[in-house]
PDB file of N, CA and C in Angstrom:
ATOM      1  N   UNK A   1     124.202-127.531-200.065  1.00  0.00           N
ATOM      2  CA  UNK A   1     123.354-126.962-201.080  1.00  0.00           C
ATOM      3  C   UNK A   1     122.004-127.662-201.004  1.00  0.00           C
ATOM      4  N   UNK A   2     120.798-126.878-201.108  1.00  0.00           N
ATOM      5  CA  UNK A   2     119.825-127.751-201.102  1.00  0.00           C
ATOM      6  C   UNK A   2     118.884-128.063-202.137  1.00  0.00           C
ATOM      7  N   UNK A   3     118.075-128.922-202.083  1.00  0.00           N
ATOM      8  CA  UNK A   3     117.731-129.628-203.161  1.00  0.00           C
ATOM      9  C   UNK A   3     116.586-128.658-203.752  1.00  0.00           C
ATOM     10  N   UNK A   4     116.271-129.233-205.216  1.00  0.00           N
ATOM     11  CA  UNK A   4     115.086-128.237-205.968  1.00  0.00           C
ATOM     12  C   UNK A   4     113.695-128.699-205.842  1.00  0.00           C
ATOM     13  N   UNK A   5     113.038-128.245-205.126  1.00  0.00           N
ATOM     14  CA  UNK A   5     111.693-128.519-205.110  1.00  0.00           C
ATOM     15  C   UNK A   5     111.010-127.227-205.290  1.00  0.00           C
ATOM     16  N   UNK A   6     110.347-128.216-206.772  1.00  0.00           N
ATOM     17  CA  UNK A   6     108.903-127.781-207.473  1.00  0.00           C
ATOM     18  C   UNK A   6     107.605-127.080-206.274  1.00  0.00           C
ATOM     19  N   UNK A   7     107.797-125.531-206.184  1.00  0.00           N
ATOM     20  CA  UNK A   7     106.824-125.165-205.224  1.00  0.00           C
ATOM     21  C   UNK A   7     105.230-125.340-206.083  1.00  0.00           C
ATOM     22  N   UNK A   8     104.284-125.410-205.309  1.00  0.00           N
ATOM     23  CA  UNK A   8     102.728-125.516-205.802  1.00  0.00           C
ATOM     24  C   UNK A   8     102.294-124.382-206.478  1.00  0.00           C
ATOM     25  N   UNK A   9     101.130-124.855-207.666  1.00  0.00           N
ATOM     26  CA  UNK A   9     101.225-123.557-208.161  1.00  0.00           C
ATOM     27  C   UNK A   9      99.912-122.601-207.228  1.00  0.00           C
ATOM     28  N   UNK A  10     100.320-121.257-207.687  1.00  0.00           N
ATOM     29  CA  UNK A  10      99.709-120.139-207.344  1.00  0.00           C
ATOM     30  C   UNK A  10      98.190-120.674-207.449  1.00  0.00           C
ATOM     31  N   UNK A  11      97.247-120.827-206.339  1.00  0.00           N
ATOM     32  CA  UNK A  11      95.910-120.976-206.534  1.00  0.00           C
ATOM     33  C   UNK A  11      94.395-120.271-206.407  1.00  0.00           C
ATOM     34  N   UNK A  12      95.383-118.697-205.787  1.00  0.00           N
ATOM     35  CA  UNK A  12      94.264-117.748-205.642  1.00  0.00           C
ATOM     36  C   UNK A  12      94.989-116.515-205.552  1.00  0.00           C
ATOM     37  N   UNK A  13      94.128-115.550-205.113  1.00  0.00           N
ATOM     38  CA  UNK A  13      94.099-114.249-205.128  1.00  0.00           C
ATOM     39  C   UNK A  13      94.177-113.804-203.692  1.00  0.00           C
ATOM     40  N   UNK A  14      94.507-112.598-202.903  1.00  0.00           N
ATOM     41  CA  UNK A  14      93.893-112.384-201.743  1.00  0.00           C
ATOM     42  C   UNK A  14      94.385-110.839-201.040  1.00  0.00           C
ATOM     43  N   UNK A  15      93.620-109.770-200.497  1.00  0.00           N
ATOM     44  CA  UNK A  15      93.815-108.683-200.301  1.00  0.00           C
ATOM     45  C   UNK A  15      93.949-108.797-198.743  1.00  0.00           C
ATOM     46  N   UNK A  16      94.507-107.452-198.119  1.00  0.00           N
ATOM     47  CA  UNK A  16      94.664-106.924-196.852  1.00  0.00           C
ATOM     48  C   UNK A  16      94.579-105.674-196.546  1.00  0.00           C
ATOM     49  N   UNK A  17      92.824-105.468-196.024  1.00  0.00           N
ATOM     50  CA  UNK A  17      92.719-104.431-195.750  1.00  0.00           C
ATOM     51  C   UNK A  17      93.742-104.353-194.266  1.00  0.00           C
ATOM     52  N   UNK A  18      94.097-102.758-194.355  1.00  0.00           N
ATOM     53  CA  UNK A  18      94.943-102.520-193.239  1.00  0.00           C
ATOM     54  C   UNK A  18      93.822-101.436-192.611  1.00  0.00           C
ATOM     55  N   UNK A  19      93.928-102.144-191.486  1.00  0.00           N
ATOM     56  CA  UNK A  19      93.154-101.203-190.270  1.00  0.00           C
ATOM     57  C   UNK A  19      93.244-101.228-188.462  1.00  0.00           C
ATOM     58  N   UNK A  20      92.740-100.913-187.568  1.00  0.00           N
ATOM     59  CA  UNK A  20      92.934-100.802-186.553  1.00  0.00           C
ATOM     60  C   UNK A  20      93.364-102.721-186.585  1.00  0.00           C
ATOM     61  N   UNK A  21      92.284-103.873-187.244  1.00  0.00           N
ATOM     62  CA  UNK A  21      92.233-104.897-187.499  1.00  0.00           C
ATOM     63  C   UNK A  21      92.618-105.532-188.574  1.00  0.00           C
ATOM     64  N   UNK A  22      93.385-106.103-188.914  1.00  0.00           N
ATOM     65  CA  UNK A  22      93.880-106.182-190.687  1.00  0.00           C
ATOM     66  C   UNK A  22      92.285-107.059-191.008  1.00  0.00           C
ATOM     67  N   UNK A  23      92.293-107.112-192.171  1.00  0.00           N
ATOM     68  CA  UNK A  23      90.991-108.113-192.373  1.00  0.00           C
ATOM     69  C   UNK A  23      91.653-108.691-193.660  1.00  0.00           C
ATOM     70  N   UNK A  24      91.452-110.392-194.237  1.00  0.00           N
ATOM     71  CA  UNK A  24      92.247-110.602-194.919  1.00  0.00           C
ATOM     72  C   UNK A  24      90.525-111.480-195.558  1.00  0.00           C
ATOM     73  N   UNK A  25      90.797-111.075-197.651  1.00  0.00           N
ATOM     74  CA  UNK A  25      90.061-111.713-197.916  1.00  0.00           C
ATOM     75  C   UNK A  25      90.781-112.562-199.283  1.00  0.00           C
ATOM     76  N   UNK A  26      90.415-113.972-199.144  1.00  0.00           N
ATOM     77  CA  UNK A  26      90.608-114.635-200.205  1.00  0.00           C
ATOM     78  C   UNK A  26      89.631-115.180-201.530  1.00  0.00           C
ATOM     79  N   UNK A  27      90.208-115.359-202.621  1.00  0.00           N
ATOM     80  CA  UNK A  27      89.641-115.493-203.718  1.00  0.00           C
ATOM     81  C   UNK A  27      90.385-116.617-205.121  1.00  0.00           C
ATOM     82  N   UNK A  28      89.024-117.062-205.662  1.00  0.00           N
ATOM     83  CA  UNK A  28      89.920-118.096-206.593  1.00  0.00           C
ATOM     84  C   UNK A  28      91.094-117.683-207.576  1.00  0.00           C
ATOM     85  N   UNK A  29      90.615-116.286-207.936  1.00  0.00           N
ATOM     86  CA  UNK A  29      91.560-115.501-208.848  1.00  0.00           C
ATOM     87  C   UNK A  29      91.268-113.793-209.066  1.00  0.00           C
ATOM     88  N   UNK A  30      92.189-113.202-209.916  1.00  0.00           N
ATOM     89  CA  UNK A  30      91.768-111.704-209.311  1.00  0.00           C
ATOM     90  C   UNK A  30      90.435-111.242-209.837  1.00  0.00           C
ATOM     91  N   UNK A  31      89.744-111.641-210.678  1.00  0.00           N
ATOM     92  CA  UNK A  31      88.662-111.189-211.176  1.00  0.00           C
ATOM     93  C   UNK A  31      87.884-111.396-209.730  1.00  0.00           C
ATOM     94  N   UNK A  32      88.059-112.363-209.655  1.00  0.00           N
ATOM     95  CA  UNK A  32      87.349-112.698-208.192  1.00  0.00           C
ATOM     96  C   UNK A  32      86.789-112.115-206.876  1.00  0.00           C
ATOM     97  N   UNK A  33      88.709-111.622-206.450  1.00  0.00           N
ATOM     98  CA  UNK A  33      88.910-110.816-205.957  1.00  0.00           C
ATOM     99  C   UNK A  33      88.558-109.461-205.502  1.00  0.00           C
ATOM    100  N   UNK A  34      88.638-109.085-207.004  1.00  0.00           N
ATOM    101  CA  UNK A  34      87.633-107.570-207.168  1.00  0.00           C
ATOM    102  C   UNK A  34      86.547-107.329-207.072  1.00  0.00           C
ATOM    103  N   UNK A  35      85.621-108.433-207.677  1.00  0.00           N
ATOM    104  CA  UNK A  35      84.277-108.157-206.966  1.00  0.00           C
ATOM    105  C   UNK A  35      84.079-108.700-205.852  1.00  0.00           C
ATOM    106  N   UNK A  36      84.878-109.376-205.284  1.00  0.00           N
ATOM    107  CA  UNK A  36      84.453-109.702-203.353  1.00  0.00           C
ATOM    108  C   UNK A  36      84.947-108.372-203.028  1.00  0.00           C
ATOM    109  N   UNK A  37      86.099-107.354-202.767  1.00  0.00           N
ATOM    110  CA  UNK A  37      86.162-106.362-202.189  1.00  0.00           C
ATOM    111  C   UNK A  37      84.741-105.306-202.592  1.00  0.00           C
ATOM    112  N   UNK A  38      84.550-105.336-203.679  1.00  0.00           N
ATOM    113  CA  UNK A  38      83.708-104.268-204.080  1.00  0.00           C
ATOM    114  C   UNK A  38      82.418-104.795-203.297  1.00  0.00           C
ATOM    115  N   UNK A  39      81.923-105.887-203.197  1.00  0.00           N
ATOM    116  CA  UNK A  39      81.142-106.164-202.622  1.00  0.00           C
ATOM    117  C   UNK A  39      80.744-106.221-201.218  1.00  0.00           C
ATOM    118  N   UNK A  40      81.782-106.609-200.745  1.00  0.00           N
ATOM    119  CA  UNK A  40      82.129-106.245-199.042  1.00  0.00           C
ATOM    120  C   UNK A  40      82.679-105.476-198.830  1.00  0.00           C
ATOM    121  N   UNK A  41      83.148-104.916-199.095  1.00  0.00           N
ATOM    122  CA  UNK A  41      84.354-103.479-198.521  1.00  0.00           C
ATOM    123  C   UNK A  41      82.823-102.086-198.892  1.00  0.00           C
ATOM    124  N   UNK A  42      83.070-101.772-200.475  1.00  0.00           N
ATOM    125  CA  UNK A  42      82.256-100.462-201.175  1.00  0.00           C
ATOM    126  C   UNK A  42      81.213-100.840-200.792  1.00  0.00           C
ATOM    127  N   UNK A  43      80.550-101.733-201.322  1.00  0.00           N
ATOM    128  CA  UNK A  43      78.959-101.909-201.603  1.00  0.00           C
ATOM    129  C   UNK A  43      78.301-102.043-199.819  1.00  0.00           C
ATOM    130  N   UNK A  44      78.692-102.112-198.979  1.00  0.00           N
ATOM    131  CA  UNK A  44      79.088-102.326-197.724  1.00  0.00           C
ATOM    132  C   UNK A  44      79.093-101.019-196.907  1.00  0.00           C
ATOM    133  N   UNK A  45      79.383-100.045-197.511  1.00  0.00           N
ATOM    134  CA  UNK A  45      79.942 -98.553-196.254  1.00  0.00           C
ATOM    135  C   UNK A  45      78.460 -97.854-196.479  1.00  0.00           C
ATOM    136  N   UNK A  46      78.416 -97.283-195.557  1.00  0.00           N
ATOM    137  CA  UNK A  46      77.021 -96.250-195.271  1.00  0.00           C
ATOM    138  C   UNK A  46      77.697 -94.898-196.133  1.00  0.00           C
ATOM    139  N   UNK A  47      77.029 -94.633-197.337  1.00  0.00           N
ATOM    140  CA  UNK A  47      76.826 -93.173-197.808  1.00  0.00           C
ATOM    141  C   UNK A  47      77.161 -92.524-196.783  1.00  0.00           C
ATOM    142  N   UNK A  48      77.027 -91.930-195.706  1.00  0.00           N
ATOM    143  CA  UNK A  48      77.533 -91.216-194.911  1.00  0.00           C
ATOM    144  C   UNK A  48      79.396 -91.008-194.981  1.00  0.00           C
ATOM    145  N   UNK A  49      79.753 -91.687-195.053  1.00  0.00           N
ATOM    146  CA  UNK A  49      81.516 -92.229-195.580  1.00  0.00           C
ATOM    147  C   UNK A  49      81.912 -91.346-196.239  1.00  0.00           C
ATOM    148  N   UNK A  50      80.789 -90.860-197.460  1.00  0.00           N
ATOM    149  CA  UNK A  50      82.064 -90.269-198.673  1.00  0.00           C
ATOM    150  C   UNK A  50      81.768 -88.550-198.186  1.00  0.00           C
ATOM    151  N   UNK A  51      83.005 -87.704-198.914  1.00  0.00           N
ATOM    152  CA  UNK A  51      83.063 -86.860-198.188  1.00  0.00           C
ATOM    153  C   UNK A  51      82.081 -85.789-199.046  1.00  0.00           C
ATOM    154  N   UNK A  52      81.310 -86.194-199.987  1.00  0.00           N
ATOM    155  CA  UNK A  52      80.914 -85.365-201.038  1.00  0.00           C
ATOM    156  C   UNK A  52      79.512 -86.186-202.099  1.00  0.00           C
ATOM    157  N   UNK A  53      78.153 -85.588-202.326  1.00  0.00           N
ATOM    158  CA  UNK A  53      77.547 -86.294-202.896  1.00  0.00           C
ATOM    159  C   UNK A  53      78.508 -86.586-204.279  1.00  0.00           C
ATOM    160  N   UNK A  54      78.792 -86.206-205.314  1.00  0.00           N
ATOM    161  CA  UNK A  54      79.987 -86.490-206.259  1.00  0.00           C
ATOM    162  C   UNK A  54      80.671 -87.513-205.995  1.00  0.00           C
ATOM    163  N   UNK A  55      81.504 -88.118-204.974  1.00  0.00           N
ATOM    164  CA  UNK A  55      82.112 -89.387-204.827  1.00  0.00           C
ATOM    165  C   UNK A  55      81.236 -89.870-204.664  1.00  0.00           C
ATOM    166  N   UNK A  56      80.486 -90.322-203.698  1.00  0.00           N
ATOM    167  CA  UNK A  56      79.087 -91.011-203.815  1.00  0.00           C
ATOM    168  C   UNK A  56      78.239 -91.302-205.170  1.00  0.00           C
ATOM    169  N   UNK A  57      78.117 -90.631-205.787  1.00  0.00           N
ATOM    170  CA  UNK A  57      77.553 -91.124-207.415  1.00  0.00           C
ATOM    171  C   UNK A  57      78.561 -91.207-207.678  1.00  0.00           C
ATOM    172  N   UNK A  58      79.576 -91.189-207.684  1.00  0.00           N
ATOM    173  CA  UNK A  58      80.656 -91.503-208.455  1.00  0.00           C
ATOM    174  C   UNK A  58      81.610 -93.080-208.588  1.00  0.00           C
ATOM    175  N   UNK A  59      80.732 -93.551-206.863  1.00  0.00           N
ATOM    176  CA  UNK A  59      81.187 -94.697-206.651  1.00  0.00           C
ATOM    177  C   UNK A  59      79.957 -95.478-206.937  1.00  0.00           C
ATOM    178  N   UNK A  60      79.163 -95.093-206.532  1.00  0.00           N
ATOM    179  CA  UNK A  60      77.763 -96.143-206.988  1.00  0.00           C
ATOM    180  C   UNK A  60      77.969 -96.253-208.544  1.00  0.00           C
ATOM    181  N   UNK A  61      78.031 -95.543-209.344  1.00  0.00           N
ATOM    182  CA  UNK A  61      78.509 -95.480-210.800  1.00  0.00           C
ATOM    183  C   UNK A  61      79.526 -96.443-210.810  1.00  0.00           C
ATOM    184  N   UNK A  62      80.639 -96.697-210.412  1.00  0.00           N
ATOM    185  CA  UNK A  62      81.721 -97.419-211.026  1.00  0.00           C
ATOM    186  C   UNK A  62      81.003 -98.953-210.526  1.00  0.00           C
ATOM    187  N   UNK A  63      80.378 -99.211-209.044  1.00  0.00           N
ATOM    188  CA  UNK A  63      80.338-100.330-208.724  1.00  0.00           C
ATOM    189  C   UNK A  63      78.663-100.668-209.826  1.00  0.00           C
ATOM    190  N   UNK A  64      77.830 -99.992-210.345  1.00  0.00           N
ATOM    191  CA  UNK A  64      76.925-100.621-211.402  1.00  0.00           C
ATOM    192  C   UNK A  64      77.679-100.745-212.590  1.00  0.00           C
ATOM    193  N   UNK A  65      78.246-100.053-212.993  1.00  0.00           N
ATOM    194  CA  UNK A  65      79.538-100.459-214.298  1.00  0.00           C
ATOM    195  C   UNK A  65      80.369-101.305-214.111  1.00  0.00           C
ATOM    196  N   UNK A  66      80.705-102.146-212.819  1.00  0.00           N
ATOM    197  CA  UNK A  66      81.637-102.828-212.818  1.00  0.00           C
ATOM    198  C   UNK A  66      82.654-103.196-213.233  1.00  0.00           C
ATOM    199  N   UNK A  67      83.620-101.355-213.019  1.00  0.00           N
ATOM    200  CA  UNK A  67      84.516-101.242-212.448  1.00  0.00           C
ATOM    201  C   UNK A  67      84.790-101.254-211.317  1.00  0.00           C
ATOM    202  N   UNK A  68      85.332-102.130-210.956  1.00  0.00           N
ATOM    203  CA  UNK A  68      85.646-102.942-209.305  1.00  0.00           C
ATOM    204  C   UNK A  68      86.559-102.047-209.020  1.00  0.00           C
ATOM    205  N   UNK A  69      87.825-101.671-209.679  1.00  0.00           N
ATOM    206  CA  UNK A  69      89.277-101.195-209.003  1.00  0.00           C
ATOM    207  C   UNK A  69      88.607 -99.814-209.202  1.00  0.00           C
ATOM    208  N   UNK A  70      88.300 -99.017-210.062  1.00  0.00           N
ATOM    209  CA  UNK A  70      87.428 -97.907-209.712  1.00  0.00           C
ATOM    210  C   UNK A  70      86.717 -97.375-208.419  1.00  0.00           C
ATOM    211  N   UNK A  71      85.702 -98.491-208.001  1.00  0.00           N
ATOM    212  CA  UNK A  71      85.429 -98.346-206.785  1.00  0.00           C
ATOM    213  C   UNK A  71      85.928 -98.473-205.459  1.00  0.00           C
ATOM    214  N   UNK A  72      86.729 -99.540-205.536  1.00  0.00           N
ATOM    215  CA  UNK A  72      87.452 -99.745-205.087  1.00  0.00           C
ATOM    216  C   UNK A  72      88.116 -98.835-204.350  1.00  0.00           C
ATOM    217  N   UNK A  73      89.189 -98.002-205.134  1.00  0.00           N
ATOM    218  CA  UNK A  73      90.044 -96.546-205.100  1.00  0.00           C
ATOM    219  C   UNK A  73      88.892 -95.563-204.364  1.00  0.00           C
ATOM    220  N   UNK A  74      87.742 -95.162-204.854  1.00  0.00           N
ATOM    221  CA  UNK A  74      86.942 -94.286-204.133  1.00  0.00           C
ATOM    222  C   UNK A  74      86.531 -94.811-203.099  1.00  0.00           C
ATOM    223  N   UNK A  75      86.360 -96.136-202.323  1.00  0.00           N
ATOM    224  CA  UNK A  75      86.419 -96.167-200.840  1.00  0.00           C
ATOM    225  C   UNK A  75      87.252 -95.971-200.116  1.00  0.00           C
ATOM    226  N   UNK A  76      88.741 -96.557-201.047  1.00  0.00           N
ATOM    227  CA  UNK A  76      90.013 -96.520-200.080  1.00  0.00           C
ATOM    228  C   UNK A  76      90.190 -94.317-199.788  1.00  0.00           C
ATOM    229  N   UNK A  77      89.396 -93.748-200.969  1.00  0.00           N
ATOM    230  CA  UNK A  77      89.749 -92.216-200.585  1.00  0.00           C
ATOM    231  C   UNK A  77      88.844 -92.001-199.242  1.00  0.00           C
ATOM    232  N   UNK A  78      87.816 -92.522-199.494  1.00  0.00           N
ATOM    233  CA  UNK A  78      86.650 -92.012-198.670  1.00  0.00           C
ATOM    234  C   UNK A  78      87.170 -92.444-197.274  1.00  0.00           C
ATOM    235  N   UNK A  79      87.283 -93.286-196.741  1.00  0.00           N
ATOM    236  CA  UNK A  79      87.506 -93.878-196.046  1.00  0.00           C
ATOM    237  C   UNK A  79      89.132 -94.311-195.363  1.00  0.00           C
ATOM    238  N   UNK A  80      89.938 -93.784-195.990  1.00  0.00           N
ATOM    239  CA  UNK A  80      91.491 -93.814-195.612  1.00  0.00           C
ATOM    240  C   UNK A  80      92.348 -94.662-195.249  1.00  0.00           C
ATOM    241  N   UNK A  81      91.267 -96.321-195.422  1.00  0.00           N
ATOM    242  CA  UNK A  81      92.024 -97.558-195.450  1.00  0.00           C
ATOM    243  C   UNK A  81      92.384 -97.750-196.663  1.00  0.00           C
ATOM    244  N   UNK A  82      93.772 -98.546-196.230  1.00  0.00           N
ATOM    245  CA  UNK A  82      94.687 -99.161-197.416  1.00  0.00           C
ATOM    246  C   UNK A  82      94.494-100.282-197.772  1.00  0.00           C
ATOM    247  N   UNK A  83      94.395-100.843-198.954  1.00  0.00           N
ATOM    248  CA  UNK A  83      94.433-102.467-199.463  1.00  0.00           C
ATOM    249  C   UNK A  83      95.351-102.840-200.424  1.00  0.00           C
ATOM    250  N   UNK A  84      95.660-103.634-199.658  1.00  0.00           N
ATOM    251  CA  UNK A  84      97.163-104.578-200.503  1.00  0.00           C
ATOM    252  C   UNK A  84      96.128-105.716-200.880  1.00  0.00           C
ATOM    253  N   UNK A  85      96.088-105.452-202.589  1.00  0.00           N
ATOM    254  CA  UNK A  85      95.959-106.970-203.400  1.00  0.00           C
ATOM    255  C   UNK A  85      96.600-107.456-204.179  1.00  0.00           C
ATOM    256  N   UNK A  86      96.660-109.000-204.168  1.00  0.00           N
ATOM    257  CA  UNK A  86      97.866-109.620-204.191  1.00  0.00           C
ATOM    258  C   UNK A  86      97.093-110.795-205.468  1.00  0.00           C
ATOM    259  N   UNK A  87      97.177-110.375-206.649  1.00  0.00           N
ATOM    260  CA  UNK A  87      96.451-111.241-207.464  1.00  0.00           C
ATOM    261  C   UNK A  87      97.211-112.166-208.178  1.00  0.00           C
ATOM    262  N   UNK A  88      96.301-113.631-207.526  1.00  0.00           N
ATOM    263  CA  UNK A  88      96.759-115.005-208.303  1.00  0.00           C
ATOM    264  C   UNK A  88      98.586-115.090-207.597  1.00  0.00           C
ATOM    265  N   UNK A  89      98.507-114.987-206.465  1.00  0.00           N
ATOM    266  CA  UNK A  89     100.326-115.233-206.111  1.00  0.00           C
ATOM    267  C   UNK A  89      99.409-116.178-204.810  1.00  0.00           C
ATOM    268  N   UNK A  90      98.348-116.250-204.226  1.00  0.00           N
ATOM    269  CA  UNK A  90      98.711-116.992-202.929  1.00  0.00           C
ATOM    270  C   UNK A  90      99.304-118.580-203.444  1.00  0.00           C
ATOM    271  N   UNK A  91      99.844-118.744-202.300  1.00  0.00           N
ATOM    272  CA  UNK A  91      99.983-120.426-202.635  1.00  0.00           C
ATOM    273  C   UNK A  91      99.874-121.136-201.475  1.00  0.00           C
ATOM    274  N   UNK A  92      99.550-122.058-201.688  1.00  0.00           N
ATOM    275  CA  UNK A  92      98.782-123.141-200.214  1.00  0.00           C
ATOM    276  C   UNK A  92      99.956-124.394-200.335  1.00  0.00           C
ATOM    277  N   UNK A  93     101.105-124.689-199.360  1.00  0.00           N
ATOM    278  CA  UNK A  93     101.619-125.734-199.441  1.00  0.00           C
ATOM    279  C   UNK A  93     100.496-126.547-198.518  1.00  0.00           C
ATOM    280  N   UNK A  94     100.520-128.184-199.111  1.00  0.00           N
ATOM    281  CA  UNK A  94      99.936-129.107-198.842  1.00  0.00           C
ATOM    282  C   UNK A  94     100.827-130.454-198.179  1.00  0.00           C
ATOM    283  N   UNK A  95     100.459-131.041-197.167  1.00  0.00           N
ATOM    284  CA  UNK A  95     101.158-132.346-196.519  1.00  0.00           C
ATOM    285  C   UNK A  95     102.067-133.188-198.071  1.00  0.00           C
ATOM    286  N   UNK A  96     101.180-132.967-199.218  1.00  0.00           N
ATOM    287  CA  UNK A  96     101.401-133.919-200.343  1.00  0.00           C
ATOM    288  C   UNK A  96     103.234-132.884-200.943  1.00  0.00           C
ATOM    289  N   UNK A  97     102.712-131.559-200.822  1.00  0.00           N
ATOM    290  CA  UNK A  97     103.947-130.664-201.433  1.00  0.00           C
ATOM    291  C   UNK A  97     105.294-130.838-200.529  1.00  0.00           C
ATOM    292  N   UNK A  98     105.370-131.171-199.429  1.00  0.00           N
ATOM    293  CA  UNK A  98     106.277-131.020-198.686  1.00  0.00           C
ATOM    294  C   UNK A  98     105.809-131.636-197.314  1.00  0.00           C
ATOM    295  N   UNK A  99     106.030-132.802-196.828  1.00  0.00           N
ATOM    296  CA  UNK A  99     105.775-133.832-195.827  1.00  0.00           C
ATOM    297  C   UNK A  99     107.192-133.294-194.738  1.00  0.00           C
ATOM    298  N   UNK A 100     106.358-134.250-193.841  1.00  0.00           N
ATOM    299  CA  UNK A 100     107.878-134.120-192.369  1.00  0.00           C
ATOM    300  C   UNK A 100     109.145-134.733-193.064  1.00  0.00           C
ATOM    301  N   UNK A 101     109.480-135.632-193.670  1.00  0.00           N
ATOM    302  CA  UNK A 101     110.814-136.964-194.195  1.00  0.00           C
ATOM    303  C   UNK A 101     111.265-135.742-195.674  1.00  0.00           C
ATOM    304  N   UNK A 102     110.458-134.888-196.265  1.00  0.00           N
ATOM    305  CA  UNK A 102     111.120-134.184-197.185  1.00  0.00           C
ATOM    306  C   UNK A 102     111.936-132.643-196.710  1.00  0.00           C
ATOM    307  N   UNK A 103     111.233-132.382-195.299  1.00  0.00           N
ATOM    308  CA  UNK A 103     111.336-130.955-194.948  1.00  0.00           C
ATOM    309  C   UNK A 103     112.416-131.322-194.015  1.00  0.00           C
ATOM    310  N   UNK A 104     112.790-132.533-193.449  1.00  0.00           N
ATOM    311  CA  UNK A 104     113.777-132.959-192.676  1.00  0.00           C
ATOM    312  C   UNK A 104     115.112-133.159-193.212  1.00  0.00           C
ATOM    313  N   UNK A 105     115.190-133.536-194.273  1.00  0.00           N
ATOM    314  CA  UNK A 105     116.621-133.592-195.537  1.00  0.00           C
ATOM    315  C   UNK A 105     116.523-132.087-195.966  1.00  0.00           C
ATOM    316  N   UNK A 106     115.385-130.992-196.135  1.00  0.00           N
ATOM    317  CA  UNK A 106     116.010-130.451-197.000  1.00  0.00           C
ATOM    318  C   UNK A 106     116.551-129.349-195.670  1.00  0.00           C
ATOM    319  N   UNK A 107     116.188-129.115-194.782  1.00  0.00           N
ATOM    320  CA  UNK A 107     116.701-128.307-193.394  1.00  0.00           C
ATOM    321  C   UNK A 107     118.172-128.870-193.392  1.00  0.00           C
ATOM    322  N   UNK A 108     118.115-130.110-193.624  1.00  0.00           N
ATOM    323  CA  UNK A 108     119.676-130.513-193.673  1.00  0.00           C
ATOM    324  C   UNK A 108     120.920-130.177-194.318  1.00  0.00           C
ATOM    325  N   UNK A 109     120.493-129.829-195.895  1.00  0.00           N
ATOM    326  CA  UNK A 109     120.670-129.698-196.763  1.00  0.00           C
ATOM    327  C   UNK A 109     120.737-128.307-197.103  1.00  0.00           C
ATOM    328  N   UNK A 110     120.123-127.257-196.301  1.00  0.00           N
ATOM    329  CA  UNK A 110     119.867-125.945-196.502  1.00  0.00           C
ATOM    330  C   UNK A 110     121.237-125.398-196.120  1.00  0.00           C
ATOM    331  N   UNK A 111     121.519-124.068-196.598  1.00  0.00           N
ATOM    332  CA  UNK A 111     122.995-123.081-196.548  1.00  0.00           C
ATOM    333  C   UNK A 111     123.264-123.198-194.965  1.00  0.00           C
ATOM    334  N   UNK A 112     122.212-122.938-194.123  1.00  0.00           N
ATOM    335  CA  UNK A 112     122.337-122.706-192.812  1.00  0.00           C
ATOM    336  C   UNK A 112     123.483-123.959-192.158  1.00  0.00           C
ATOM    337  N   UNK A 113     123.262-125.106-192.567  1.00  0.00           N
ATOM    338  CA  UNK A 113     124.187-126.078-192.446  1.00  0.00           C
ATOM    339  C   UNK A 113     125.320-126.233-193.224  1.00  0.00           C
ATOM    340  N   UNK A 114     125.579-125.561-193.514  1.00  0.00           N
ATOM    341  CA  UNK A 114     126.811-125.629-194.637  1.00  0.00           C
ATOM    342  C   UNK A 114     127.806-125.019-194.042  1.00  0.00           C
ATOM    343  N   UNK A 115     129.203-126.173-193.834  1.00  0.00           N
ATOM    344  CA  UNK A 115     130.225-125.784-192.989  1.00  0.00           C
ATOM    345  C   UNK A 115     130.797-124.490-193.594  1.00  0.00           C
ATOM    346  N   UNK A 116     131.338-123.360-192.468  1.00  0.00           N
ATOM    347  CA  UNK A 116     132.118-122.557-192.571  1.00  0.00           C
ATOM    348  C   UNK A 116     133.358-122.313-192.049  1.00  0.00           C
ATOM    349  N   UNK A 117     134.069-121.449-192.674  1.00  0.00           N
ATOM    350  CA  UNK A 117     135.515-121.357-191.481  1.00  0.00           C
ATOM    351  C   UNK A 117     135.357-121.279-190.168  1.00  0.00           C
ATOM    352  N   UNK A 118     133.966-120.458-189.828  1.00  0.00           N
ATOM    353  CA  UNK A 118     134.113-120.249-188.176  1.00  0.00           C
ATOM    354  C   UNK A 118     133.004-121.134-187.975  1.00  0.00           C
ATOM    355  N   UNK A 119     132.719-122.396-188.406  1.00  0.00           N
ATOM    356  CA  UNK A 119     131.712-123.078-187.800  1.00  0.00           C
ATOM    357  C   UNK A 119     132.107-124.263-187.402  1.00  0.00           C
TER     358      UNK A 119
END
């Protein structure tokens, strides 16, 4: 059985655009988040993109109102990439969270080692 260790807490935010290239962006938290995509992703595409003057004011509108996920949604239409955001879950283990002498007992300690009838 293995032992309980306290994982680190959650310290940011972070999306994945999916494309020919995934592109991965991180952030301190989701507010964050949202306006870095809106800012690089929307605020970012050539008018030429949307399929209609209407989405086009429609997105320049949400990104001066700042509604981020608003705009957001009207690039992912315009444009037919997907984004997975993942707010306030990343977590960064650190040498301090889990060292070589702690990760070595607990591999030990893990189910995988745990005798069975056919082992």
């Amino acid at each position: 059985m293995g032992s309980e260790r306290l994982a680190p807490e959650a310290i940011g935010a972070f999306a994945v655009v999916r494309g020919e290239e995934p592109r991965i962006f991180l952030a301190e938290n989701a507010t964050v988040i949202s306006r870095l995509l809106a800012l690089e992703l929307v605020a970012n595409e050539s008018p030429s993109t949307f399929s209609s003057q209407s989405q086009l004011v429609a997105t320049r509108a949400a990104l001066l109102e700042e509604r981020w996920a608003d705009a957001l949604l009207l690039w992912i239409s315009a444009t037919g990439l997907a984004v997975d955001v993942y707010p306030e879950t990343l977590t960064v283990w650190t040498e301090d969270d889990l060292d070589e002498e702690q990760a070595a007992f607990e591999i030990r300690m893990s189910p995988l080692f745990e005798e069975t009838e056919d082992s």
